[in-house]
Protein backbone atom coordinates (compact mmCIF):
# COMPACT_ATOMS: atom_id res chain seq x y z
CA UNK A 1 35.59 -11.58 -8.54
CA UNK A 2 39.36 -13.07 -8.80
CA UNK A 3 40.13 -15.04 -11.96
CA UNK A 4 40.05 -18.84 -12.19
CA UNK A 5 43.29 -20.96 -12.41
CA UNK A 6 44.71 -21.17 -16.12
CA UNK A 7 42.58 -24.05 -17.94
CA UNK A 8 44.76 -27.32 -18.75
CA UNK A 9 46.24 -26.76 -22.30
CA UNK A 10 44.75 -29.36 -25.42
CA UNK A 11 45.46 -33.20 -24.27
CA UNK A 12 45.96 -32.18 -20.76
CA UNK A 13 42.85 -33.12 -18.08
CA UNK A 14 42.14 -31.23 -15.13
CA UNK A 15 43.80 -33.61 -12.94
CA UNK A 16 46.90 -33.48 -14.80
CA UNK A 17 46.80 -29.48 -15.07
CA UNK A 18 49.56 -27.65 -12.71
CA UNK A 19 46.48 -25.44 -11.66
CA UNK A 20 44.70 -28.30 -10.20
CA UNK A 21 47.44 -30.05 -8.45
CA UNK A 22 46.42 -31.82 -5.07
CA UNK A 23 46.92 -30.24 -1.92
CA UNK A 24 49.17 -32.87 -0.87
CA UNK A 25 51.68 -31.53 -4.11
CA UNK A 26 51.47 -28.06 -2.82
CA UNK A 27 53.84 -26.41 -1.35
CA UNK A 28 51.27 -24.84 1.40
CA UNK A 29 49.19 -26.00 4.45
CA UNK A 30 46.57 -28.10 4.58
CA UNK A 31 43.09 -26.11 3.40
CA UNK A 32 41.51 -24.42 6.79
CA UNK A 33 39.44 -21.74 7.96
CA UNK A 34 41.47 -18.35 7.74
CA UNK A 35 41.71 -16.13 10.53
CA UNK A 36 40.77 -12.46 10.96
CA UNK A 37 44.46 -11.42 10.68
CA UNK A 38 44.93 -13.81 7.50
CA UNK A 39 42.11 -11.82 5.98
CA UNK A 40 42.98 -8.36 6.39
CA UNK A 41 46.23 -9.29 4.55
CA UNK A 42 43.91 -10.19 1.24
CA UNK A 43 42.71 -6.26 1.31
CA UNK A 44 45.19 -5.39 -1.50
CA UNK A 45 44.48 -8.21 -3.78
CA UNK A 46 40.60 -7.37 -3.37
CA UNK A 47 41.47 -3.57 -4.49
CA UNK A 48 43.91 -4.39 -6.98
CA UNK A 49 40.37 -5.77 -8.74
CA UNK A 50 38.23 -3.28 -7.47
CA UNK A 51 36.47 -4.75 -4.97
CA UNK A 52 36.63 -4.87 -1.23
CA UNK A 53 36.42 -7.25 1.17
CA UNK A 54 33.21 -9.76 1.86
CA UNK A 55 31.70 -8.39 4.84
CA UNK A 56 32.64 -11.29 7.91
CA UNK A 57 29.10 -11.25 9.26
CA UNK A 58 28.30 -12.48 5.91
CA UNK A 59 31.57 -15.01 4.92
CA UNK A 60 34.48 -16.90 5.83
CA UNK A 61 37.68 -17.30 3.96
CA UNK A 62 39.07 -20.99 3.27
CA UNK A 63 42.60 -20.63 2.48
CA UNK A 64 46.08 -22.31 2.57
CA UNK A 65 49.02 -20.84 4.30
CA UNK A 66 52.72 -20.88 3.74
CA UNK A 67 55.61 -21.60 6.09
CA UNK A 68 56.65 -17.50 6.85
CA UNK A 69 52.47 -17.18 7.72
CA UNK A 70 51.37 -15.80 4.36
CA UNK A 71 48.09 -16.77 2.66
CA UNK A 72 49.21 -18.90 -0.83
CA UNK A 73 45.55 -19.54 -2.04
CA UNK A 74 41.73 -18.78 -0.43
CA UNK A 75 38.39 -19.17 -1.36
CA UNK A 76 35.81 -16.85 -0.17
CA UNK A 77 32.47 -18.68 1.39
CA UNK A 78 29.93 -15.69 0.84
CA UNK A 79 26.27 -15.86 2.22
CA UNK A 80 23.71 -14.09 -0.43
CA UNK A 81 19.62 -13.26 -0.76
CA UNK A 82 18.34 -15.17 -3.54
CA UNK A 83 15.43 -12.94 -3.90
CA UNK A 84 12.78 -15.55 -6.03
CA UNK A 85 10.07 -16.58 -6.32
CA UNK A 86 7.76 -13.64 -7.13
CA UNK A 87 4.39 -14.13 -7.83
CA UNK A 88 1.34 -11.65 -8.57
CA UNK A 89 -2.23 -12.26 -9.28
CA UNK A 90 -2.52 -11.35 -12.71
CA UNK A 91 -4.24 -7.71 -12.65
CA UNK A 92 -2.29 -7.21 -9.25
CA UNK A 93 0.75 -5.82 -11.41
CA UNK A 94 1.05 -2.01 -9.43
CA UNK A 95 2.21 -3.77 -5.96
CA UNK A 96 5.64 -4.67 -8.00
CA UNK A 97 7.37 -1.59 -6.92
CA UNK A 98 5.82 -2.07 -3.55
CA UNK A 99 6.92 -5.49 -2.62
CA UNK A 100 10.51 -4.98 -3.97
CA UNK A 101 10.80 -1.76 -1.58
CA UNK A 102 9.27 -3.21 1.12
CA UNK A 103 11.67 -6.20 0.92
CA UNK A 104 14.36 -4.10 0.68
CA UNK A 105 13.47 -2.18 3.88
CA UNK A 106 12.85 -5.59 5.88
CA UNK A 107 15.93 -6.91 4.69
CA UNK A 108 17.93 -3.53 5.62
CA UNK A 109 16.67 -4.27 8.99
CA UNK A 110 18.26 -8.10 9.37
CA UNK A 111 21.46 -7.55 8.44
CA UNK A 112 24.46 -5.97 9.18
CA UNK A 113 25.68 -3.55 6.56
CA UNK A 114 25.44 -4.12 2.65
CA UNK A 115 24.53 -7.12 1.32
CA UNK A 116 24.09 -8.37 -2.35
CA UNK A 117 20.57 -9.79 -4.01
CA UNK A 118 20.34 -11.96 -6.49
CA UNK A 119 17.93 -13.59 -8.77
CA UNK A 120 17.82 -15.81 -11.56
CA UNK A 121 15.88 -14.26 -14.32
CA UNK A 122 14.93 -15.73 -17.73
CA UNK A 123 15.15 -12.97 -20.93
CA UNK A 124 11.83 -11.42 -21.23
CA UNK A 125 9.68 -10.20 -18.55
CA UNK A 126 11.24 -11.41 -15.12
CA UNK A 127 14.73 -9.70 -16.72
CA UNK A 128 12.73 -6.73 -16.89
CA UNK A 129 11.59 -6.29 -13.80
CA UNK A 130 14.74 -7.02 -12.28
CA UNK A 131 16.28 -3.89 -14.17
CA UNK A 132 12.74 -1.98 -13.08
CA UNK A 133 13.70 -2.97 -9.28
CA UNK A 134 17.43 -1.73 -10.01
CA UNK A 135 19.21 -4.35 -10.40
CA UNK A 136 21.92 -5.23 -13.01
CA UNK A 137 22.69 -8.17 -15.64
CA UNK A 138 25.81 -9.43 -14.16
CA UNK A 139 28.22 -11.44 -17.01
CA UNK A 140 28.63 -14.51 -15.18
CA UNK A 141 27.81 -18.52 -15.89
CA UNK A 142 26.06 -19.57 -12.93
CA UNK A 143 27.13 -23.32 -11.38
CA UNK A 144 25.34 -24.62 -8.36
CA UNK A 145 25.92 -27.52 -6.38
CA UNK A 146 23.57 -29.20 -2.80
CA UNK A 147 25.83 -29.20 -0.20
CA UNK A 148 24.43 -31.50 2.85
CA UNK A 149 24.49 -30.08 6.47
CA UNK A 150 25.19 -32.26 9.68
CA UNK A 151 21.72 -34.21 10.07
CA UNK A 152 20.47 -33.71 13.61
CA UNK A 153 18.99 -36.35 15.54
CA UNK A 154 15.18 -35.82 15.68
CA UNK A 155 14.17 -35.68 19.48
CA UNK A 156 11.48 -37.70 20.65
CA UNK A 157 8.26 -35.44 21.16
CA UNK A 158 6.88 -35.09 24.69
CA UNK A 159 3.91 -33.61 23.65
CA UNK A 160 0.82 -35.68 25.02
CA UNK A 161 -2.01 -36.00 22.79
């Protein structure tokens, strides 16, 4: 959606790059959670490119914040349906438009308003159904990286056997 920083120029590394200086050589607050209000003043940047912005229910905003209160720099944390795998039976190729519609409808029921899907699909035949189910080629590089949660202590059953 918004551009990246400017790459460092030939010779120049990341970490040397004015676009990737450290937080501590900013000129901003530390990196926190944005608030509502910090938000809806991001609206016109969003639809200066188009777009509008990510749906709460479905995202938080990570941003920095200068001394008069105004947002310097944010990154948008956006939830998303990764709709894969799909599998048929070979010869069971007619419930294709089925299961994408159904899934659709289910999924309309469990959240709250719109909500991008996304898939990862190969040229050839998954690509294909993808555009048959509606969806659209979008012209991006896709990066991905695990991100651990909090590991919670397993309780101790009390289940007698």
């Amino acid at each position: 959606m918004l551009p990246p920083p400017v790459p460092p120029t030939e010779g120049e590394s990341l970490d040397d790059s004015p676009a990737f200086t450290s937080v501590s050589e900013a000129t901003s607050s530390l990196p926190r959670l944005l608030t509502p209000e910090e938000v809806a003043t991001l609206a016109p940047i969003f639809a200066e490119r188009g777009a509008t912005l990510p749906a709460p229910e479905h995202s938080f905003f990570v941003g920095t914040v200068d001394d008069q209160g105004a947002v310097t720099s944010f990154l948008v944390v956006q939830l998303r349906v990764h709709a894969e795998p799909l599998w048929i039976k070979p010869g069971n190729e007619r419930v294709f438009r089925g299961l994408v519609t159904t899934a659709e409808e289910i999924l309309a029921e469990r959240v709250q308003g719109a909500v991008e899907v996304y898939l990862f699909a190969p040229a050839g035949k998954v690509a294909r159904m993808a555009e048959v189910a509606g969806m659209q080629m979008e012209p991006w590089v896709v990066y991905s990286k695990r991100v651990e949660g909090a590991q919670k202590p397993v309780e101790a059953s009390t289940e007698v056997n």
